[in-house]
Protein backbone atom coordinates (compact mmCIF):
# COMPACT_ATOMS: atom_id res chain seq x y z
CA UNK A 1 -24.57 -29.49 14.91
CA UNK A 2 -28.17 -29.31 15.50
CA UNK A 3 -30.31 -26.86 13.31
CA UNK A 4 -31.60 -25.19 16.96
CA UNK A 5 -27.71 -24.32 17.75
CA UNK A 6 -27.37 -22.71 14.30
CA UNK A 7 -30.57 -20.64 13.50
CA UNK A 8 -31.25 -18.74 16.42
CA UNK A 9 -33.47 -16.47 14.22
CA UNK A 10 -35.29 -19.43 13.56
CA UNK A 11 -35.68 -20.01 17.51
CA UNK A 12 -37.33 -16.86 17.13
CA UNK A 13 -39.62 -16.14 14.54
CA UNK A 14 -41.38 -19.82 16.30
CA UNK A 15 -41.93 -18.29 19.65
CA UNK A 16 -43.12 -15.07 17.87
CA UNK A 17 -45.52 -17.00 15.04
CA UNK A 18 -46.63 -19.26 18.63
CA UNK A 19 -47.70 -15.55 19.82
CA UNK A 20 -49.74 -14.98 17.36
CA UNK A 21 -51.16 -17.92 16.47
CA UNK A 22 -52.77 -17.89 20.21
CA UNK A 23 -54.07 -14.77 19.50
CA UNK A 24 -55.89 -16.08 16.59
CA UNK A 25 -57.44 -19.00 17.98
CA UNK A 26 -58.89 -16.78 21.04
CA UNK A 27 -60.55 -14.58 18.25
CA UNK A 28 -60.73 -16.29 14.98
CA UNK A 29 -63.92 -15.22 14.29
CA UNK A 30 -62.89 -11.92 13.87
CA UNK A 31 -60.66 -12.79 10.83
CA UNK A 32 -62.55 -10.67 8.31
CA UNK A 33 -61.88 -7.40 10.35
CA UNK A 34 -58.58 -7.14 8.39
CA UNK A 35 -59.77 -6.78 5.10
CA UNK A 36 -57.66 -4.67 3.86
CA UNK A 37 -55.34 -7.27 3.16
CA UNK A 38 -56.34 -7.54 -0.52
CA UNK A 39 -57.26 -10.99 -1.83
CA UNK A 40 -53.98 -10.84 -4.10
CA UNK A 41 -52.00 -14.56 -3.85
CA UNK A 42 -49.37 -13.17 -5.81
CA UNK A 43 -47.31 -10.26 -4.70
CA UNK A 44 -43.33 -9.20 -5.61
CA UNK A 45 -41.04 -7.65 -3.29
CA UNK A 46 -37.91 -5.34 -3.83
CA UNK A 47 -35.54 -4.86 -1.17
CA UNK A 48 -31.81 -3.46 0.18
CA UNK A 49 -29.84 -6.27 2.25
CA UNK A 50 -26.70 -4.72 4.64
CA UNK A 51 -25.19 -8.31 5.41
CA UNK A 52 -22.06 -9.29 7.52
CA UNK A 53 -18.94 -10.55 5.52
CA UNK A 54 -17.76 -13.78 5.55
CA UNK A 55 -15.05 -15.40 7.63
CA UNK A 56 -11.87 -14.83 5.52
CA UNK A 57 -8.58 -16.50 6.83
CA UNK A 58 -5.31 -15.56 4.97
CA UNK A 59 -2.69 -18.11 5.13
CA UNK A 60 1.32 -19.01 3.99
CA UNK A 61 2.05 -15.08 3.78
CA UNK A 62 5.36 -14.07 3.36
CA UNK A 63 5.97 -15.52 -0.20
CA UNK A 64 7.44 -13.11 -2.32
CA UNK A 65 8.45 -14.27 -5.47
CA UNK A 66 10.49 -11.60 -8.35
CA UNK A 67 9.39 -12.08 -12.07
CA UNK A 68 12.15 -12.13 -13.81
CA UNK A 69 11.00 -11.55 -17.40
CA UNK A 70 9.11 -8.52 -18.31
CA UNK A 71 7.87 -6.87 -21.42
CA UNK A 72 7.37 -3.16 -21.82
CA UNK A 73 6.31 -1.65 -25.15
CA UNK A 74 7.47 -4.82 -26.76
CA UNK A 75 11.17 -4.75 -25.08
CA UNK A 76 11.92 -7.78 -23.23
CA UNK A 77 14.36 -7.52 -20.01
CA UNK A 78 15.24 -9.79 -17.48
CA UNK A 79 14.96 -7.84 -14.08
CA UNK A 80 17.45 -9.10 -11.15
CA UNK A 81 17.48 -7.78 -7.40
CA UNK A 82 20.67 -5.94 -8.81
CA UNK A 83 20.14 -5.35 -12.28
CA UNK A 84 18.32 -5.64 -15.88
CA UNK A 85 19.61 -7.54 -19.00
CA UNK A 86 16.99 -6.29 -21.96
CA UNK A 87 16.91 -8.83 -25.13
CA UNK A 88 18.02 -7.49 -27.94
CA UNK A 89 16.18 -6.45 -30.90
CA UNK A 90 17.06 -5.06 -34.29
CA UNK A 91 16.86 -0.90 -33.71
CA UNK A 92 14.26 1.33 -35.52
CA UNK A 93 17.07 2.68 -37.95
CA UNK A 94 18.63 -0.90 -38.39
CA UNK A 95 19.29 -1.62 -42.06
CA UNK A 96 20.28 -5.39 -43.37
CA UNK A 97 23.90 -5.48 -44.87
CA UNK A 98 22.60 -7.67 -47.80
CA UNK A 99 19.97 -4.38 -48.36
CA UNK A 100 23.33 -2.47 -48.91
CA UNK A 101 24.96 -1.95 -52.28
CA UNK A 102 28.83 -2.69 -52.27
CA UNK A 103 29.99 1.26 -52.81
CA UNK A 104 27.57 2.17 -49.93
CA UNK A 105 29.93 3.52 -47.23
CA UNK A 106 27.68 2.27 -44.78
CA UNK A 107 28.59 -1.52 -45.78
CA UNK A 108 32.04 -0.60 -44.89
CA UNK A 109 31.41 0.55 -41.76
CA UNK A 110 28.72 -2.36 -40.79
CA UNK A 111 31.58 -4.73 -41.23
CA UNK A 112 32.86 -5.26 -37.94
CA UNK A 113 33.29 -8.22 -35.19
CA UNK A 114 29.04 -8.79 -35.31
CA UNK A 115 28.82 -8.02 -39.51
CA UNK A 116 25.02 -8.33 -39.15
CA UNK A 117 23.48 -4.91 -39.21
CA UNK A 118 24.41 -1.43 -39.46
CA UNK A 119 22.99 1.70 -37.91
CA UNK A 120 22.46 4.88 -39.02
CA UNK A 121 20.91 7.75 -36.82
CA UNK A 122 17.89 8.42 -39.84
CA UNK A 123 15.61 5.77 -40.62
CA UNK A 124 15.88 7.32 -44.09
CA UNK A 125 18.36 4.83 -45.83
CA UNK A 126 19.66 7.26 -47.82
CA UNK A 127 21.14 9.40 -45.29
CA UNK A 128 24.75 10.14 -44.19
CA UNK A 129 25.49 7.94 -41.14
CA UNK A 130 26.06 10.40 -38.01
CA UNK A 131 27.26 7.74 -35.83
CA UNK A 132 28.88 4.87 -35.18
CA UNK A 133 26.72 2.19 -33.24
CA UNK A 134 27.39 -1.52 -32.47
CA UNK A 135 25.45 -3.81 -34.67
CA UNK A 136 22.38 -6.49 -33.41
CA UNK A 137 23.61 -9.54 -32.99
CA UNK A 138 21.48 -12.46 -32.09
CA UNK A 139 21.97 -13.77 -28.56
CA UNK A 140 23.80 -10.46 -27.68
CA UNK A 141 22.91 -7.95 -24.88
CA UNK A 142 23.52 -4.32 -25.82
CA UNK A 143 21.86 -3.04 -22.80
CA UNK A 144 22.41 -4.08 -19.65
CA UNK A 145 23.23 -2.30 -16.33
CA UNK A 146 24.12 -3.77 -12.94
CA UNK A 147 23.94 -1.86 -9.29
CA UNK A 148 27.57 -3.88 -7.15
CA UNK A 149 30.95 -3.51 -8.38
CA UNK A 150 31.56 -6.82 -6.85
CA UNK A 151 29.36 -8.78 -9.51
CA UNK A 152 32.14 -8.83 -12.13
CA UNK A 153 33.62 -12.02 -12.33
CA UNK A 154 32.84 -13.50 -9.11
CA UNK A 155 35.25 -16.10 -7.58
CA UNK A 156 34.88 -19.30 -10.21
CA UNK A 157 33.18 -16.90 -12.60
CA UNK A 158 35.64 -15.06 -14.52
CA UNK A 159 34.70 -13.66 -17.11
CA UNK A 160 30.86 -13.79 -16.09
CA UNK A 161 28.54 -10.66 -14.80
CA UNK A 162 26.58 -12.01 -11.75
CA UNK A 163 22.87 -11.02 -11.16
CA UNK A 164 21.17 -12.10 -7.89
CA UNK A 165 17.35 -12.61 -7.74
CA UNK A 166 16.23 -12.42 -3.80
CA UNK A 167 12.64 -13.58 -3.12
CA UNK A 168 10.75 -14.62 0.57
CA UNK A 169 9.58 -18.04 1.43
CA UNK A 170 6.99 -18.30 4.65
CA UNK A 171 8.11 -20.14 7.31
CA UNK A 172 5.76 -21.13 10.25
CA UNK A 173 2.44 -21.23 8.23
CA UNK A 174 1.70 -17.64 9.43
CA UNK A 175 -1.83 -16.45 9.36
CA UNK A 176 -4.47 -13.56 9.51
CA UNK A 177 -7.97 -12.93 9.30
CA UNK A 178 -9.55 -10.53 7.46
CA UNK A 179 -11.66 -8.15 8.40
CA UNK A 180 -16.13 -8.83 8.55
CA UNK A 181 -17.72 -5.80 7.70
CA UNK A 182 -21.21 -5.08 6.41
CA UNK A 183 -21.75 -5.53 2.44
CA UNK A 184 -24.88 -3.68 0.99
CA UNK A 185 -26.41 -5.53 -1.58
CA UNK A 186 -30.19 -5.72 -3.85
CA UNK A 187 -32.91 -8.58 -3.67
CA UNK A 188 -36.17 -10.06 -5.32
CA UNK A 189 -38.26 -12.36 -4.42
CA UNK A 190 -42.28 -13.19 -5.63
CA UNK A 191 -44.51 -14.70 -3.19
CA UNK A 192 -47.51 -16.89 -3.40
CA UNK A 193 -50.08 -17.95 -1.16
CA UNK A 194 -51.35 -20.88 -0.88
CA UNK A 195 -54.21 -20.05 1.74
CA UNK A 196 -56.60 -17.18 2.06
CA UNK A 197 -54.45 -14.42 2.89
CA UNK A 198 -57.08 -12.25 5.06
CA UNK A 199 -57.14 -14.70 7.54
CA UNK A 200 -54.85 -14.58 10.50
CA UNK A 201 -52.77 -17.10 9.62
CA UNK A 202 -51.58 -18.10 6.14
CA UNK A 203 -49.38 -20.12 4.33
CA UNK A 204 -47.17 -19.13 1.06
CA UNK A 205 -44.32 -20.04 -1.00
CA UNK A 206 -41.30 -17.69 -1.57
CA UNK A 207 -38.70 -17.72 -4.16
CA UNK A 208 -35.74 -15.18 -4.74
CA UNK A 209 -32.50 -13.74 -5.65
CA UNK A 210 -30.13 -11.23 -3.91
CA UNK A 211 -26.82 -10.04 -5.18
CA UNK A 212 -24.34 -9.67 -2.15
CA UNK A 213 -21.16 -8.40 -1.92
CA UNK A 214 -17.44 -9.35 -0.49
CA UNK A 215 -14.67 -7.36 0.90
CA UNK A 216 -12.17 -8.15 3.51
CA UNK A 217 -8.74 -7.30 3.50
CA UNK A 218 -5.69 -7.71 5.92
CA UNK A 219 -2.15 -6.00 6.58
CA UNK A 220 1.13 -7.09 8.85
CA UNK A 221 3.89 -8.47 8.80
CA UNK A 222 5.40 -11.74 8.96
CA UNK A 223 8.75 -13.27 9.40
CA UNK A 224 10.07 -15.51 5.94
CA UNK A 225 13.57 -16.93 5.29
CA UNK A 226 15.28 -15.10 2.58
CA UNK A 227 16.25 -17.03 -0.32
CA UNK A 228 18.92 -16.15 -3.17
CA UNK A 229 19.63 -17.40 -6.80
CA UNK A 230 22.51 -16.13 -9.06
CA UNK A 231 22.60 -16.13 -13.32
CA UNK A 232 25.78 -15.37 -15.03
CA UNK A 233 25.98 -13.86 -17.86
CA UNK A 234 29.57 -13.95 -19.63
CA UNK A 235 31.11 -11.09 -21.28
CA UNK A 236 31.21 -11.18 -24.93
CA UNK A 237 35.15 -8.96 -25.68
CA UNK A 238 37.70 -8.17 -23.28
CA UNK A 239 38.65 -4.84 -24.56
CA UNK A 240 35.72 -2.44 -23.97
CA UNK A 241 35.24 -1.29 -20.32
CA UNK A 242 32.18 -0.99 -18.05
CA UNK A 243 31.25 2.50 -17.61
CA UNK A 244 30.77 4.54 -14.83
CA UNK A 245 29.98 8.03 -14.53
CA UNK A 246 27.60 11.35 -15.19
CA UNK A 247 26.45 9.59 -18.07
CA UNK A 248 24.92 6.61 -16.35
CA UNK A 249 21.07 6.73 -15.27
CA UNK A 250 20.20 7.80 -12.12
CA UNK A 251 20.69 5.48 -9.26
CA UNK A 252 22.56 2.99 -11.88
CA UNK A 253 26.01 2.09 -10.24
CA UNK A 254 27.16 0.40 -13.95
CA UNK A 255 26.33 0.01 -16.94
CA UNK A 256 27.64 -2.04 -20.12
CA UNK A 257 26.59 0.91 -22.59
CA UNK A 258 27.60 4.39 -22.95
CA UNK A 259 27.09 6.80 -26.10
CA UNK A 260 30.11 9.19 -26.66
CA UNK A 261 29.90 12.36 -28.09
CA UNK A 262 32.72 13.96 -29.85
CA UNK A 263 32.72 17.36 -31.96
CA UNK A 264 34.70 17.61 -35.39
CA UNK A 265 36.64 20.40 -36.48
CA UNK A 266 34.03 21.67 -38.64
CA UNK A 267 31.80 21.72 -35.84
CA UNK A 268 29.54 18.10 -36.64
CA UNK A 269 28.60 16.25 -33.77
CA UNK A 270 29.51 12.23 -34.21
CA UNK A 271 27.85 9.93 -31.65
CA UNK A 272 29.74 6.88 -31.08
CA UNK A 273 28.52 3.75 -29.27
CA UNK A 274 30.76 2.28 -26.83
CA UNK A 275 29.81 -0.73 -25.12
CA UNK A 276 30.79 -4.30 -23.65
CA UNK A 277 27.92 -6.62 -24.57
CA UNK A 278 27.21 -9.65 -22.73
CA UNK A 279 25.16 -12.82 -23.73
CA UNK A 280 21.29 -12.16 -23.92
CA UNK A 281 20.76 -15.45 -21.59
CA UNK A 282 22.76 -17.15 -18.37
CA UNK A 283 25.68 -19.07 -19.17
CA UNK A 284 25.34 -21.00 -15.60
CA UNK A 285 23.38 -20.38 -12.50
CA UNK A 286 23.30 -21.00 -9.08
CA UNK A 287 20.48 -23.11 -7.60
CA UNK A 288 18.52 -20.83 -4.58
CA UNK A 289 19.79 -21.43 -1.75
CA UNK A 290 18.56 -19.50 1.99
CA UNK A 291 21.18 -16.73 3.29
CA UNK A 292 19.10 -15.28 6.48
CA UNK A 293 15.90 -14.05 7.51
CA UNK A 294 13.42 -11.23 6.25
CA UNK A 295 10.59 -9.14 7.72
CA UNK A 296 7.76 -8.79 4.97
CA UNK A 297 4.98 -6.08 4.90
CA UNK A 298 1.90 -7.38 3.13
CA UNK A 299 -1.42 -6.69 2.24
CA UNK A 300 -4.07 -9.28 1.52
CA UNK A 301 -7.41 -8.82 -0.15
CA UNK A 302 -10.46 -11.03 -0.94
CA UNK A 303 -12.97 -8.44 -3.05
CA UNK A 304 -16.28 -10.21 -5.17
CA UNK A 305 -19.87 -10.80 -4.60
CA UNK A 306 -22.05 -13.94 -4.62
CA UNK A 307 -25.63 -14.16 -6.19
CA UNK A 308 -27.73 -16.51 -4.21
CA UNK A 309 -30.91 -18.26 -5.06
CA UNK A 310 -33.64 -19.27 -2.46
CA UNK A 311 -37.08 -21.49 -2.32
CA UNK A 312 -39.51 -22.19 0.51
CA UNK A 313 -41.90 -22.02 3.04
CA UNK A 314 -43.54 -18.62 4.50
CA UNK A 315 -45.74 -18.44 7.22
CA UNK A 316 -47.28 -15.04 7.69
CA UNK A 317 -49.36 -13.99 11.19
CA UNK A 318 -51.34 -10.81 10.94
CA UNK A 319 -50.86 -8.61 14.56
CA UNK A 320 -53.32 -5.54 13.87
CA UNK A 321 -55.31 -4.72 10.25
CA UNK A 322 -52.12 -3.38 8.59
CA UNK A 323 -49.37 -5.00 10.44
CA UNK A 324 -48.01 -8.90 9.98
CA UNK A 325 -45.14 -10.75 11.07
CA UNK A 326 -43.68 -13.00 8.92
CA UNK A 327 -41.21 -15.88 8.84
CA UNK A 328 -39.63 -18.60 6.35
CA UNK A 329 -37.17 -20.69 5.72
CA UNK A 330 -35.59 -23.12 3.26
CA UNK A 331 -33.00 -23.68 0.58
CA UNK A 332 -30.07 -21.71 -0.77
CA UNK A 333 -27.75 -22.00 -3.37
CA UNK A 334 -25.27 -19.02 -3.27
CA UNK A 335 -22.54 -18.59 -7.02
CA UNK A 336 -19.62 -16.65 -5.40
CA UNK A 337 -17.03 -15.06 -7.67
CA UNK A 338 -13.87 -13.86 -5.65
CA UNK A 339 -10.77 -12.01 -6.37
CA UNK A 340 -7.32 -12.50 -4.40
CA UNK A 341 -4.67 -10.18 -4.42
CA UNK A 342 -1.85 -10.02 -2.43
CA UNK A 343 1.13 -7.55 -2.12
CA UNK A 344 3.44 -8.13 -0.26
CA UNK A 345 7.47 -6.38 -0.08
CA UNK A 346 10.85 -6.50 2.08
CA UNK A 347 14.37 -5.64 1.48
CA UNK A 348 17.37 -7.30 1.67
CA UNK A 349 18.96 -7.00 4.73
CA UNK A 350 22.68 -5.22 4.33
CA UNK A 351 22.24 -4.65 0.58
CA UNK A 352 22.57 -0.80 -0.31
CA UNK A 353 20.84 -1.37 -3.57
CA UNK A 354 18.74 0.61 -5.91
CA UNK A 355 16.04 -2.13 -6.16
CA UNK A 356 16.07 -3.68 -2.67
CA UNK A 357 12.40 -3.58 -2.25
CA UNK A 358 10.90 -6.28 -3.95
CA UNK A 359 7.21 -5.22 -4.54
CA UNK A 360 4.50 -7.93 -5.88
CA UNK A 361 0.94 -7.25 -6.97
CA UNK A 362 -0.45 -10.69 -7.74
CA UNK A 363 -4.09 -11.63 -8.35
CA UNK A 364 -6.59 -14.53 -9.13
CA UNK A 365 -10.25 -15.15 -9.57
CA UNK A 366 -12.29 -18.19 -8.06
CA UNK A 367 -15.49 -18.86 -9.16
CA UNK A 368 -17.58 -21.82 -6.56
CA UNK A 369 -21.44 -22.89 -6.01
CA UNK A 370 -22.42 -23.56 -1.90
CA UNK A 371 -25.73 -24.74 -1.31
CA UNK A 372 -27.10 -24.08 2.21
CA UNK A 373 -30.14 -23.02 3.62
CA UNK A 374 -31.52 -19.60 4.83
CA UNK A 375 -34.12 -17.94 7.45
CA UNK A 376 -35.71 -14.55 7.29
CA UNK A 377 -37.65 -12.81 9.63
CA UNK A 378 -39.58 -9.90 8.57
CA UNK A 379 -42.09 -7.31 10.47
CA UNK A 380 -44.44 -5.83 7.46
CA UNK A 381 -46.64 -3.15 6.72
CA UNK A 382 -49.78 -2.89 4.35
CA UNK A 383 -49.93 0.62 3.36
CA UNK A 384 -52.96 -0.28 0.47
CA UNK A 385 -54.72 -3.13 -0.27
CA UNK A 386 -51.56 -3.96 -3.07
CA UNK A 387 -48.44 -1.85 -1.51
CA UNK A 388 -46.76 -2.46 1.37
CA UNK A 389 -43.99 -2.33 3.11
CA UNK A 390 -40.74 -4.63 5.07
CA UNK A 391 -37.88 -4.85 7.41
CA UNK A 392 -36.56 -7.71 9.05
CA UNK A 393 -33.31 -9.72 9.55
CA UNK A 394 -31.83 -12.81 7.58
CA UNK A 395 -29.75 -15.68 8.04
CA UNK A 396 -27.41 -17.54 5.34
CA UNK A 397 -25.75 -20.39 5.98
CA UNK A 398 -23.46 -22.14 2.70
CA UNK A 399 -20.16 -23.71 2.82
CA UNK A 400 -16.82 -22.64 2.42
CA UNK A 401 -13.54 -22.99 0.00
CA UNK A 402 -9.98 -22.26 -0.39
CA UNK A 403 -8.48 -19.94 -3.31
CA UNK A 404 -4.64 -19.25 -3.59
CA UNK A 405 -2.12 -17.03 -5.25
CA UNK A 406 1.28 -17.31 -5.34
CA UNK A 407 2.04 -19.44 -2.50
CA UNK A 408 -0.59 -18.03 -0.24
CA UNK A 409 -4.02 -19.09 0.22
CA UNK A 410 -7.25 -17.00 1.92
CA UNK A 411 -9.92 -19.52 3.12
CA UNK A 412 -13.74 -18.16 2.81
CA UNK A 413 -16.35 -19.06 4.70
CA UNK A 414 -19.84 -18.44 4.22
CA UNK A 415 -21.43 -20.93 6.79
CA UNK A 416 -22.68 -17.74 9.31
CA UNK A 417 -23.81 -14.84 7.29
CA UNK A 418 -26.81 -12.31 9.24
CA UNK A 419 -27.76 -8.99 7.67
CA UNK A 420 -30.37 -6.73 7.71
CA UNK A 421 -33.38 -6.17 4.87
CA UNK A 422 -35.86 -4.36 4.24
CA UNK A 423 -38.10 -3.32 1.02
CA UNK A 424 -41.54 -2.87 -0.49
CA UNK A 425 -44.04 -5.76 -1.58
CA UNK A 426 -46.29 -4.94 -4.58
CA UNK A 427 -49.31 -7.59 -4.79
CA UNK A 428 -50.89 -8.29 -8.18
C-alpha cells in the first residue's frame, strides 16, 4: 500500500509546510522580525499522548477446560464436575506405630486393617486417645465426597465411584473484537536543529520515547460442543456405607466420611471415624468423548502497554513571531508487553449439580518488538525565548502478533494507531 494511502497526516502537514513556505519566500527578508525565537539548537519537550487502541481480534472462544488438581494450604484434591477426591496426608495429631512403646494402649488400637498410623485427638503424645479415627494409608482417600447417587458402581464398574469432568471445545472458529478506546500515556523527546532556527524555515532532528498503554476487552457468548471424561476410583472395603444426611456439608449429596459422636455413661464424649475410603488415584478412565452442545458466557481481555522509540526528520515553519507549525516523520520501534485473560463459564445442560458452572480465569503474558514508522503534526507556541508550548496529532504505524491462552487466541494489531499530544518544549 502506498505511504500516501496510509499517512493522511502526512498528506497534511505537506500542504500546510507548502503554505508556509510561500509565505516565506514572498517575505524572507523579514526573517529577523521573529527574534524571539532564541538561538537555542537544543531544546527538550515533555508531553501527555491520548492515543486510540489497537485492533484486538479474539478468536477459538468457547474452550473451557476444568483443572483437575488443586492445592490449597498444602492439601491436594482432585476436583470433578461432580465431586472432590483430596490426597491423603498424615494428620496433625498422627503418631508412627514404631514411635509407640508395646504397653501403649494406643498401639493396640492403631492395629487395624491399614496398621500404619494412629490418631489421637491431642498432638500431645502423651494424652488419652478421645477417639477412634481411621489410620493414613498411602494411596488411600479418606476424604472424598460426590454430588449423583447414580455414580456408584456404574454399569461395568462395580465396585468403582465414578467422577465426570465436563469441559467446552469451540466449534466454528467463533470470533470477537475488542473494543478501541483511547489510552493516555507520557512522552520525551530532545530536538536539535540543524539550521538557524529564527529563520522561517528550519530543519532539525528529533528523537524520543512515549510509554502507551493497552486495554480492550470483549464479552458474549458462543456456541461449543460439550465434552465428557469419567475416572473411577474403586472402593477400598465393602462393609462401611456412604453417608448421607445432616451431617454432610452443605450442598454435598454424599460423602465417604462421617465423624460419629457418641456419649458414655459417665458423660465423655468419644468421636469415632466412620468412613469408606477409596483409592487416592483412578483405577480406569474413560477417554472424552462429546455428549451435546453448550452455550458459554465469556469474557476476554488484552491489558499492557508498549514503550516506543522514534528518530527523524523535523521541519518547523514559523506563522507569526510566537507561533510555528511543525511536522516530522520517521522511524519507530514500539516493545509491547501484553496480558491475556480469558474467563469464560457454562453449565451442563440437565445436570442438577452443585458445581455445574465451570468457571476459568486463565492468563498469559507476551512480550514482542514491531518496528514501523510514525508522523506527528504539531501547532506550537513560544511563550519565552526558552519555554514554549505544543499540541498536535500523531500517527503510529508497527506490525501486529498473535498471543494465546488456553485454546483461544486474541490477535493485536498496531499497524493504525492516531492520538492526540500535546506538552511543553524547554530550549537549552
Amino acid at each position: 500500500m502506498q505511504l500516501s494511502s496510509r499517512l493522511p497526516l502526512v498528506i497534511f502537514s505537506s500542504l500546510a509546510l507548502s503554505v508556509a513556505v510561500m509565505h516565506a519566500q514572498d517575505d524572507d527578508e523579514d526573517d529577523e522580525q521573529f527574534g524571539i525565537f532564541s538561538r537555542s539548537k537544543q531544546s527538550l519537550s515533555v508531553g501527555l499522548k491520548l492515543t486510540q487502541g489497537p485492533h484486538v481480534q479474539f478468536g477459538s472462544l468457547g474452550n473451557v477446560s476444568r483443572p483437575i488438581e488443586r492445592t490449597d494450604n498444602g492439601i491436594v484434591r482432585r476436583e470433578y464436575s461432580n465431586g472432590k477426591v483430596f490426597k491423603d496426608g498424615k494428620r496433625a495429631a498422627e503418631l508412627a506405630i514404631d514411635a509407640l512403646s508395646d504397653t501403649d494402649p494406643k498401639k493396640a488400637l492403631a492395629r487395624d486393617e491399614f496398621n500404619y498410623r494412629t490418631y489421637s485427638t491431642s498432638a500431645d503424645p502423651s494424652s488419652t486417645l478421645t477417639g477412634t479415627f481411621l489410620n493414613y494409608k498411602s494411596g488411600i482417600a479418606r476424604d472424598w465426597e460426590y454430588y449423583e447417587a447414580g455414580q456408584a458402581n456404574r454399569p461395568g464398574h462395580g465396585g468403582t465411584i465414578a467422577f465426570d469432568s465436563y469441559s467446552a471445545l469451540t466449534k466454528n472458529e467463533p470470533t470477537r473484537e475488542g473494543s478501541r478506546g483511547y489510552s493516555g500515556g507520557i512522552e520525551l523527546f530532545a530536538t536539535h536543529q540543524l539550521t538557524d532556527p529564527r529563520k522561517r524555515i528550519s530543519f532539525s532532528i528529533i528523537a524520543g520515547v512515549s510509554l502507551t498503554g493497552i486495554n480492550s476487552s470483549s464479552t458474549g457468548q458462543v456456541n461449543s460442543n460439550l465434552i465428557v471424561a469419567t475416572d473411577y476410583y474403586r472402593f477400598i472395603g465393602t462393609d462401611v456405607p456412604v453417608f448421607t444426611g445432616s451431617d454432610v456439608t452443605p450442598g454435598v449429596i454424599y460423602q465417604g466420611r462421617q465423624i460419629v459422636t457418641t456419649v458414655a455413661s459417665d458423660g465423655t464424649s468419644i468421636s469415632t471415624e466412620v468412613t469408606r475410603t477409596i483409592e487416592d488415584s483412578p483405577s480406569a478412565s474413560d477417554d472424552p468423548k462429546a455428549v451435546g452442545s453448550v452455550v458459554v458466557d465469556g469474557k476476554w481481555k488484552i491489558k499492557g502497554a508498549y514503550f516506543t522509540f522514534r528518530v527523524g526528520p523535523q521541519v518547523q515553519a514559523m506563522l507569526t513571531k510566537s507561533i510555528s507549525l511543525s511536522a516530522s516523520i520517521g522511524l519507530a520501534g514500539s516493545y509491547v508487553g501484553t496480558t491475556f485473560s480469558a474467563e469464560e463459564s457454562f453449565k451442563v445442560p440437565g445436570k442438577d449439580l452443585p458445581n455445574t458452572t465451570d468457571p476459568t480465569d486463565e492468563t498469559s503474558t507476551e512480550n514482542k518488538f514491531l518496528s514501523g514508522y510514525y508522523a506527528n503534526l504539531d501547532a506550537n507556541w513560544e511563550l519565552t525565548g526558552r519555554t514554549g508550548f505544543f499540541a498536535g496529532v500523531s500517527y503510529e504505524k508497527s506490525g501486529d502478533y498473535t498471543q494465546g491462552v488456553g485454546g483461544r487466541s486474541a490477535r493485536i494489531d498496531l499497524s493504525t494507531t492516531t492520538g492526540f499530544r500535546g506538552g511543553i518544549n524547554i530550549k537549552f
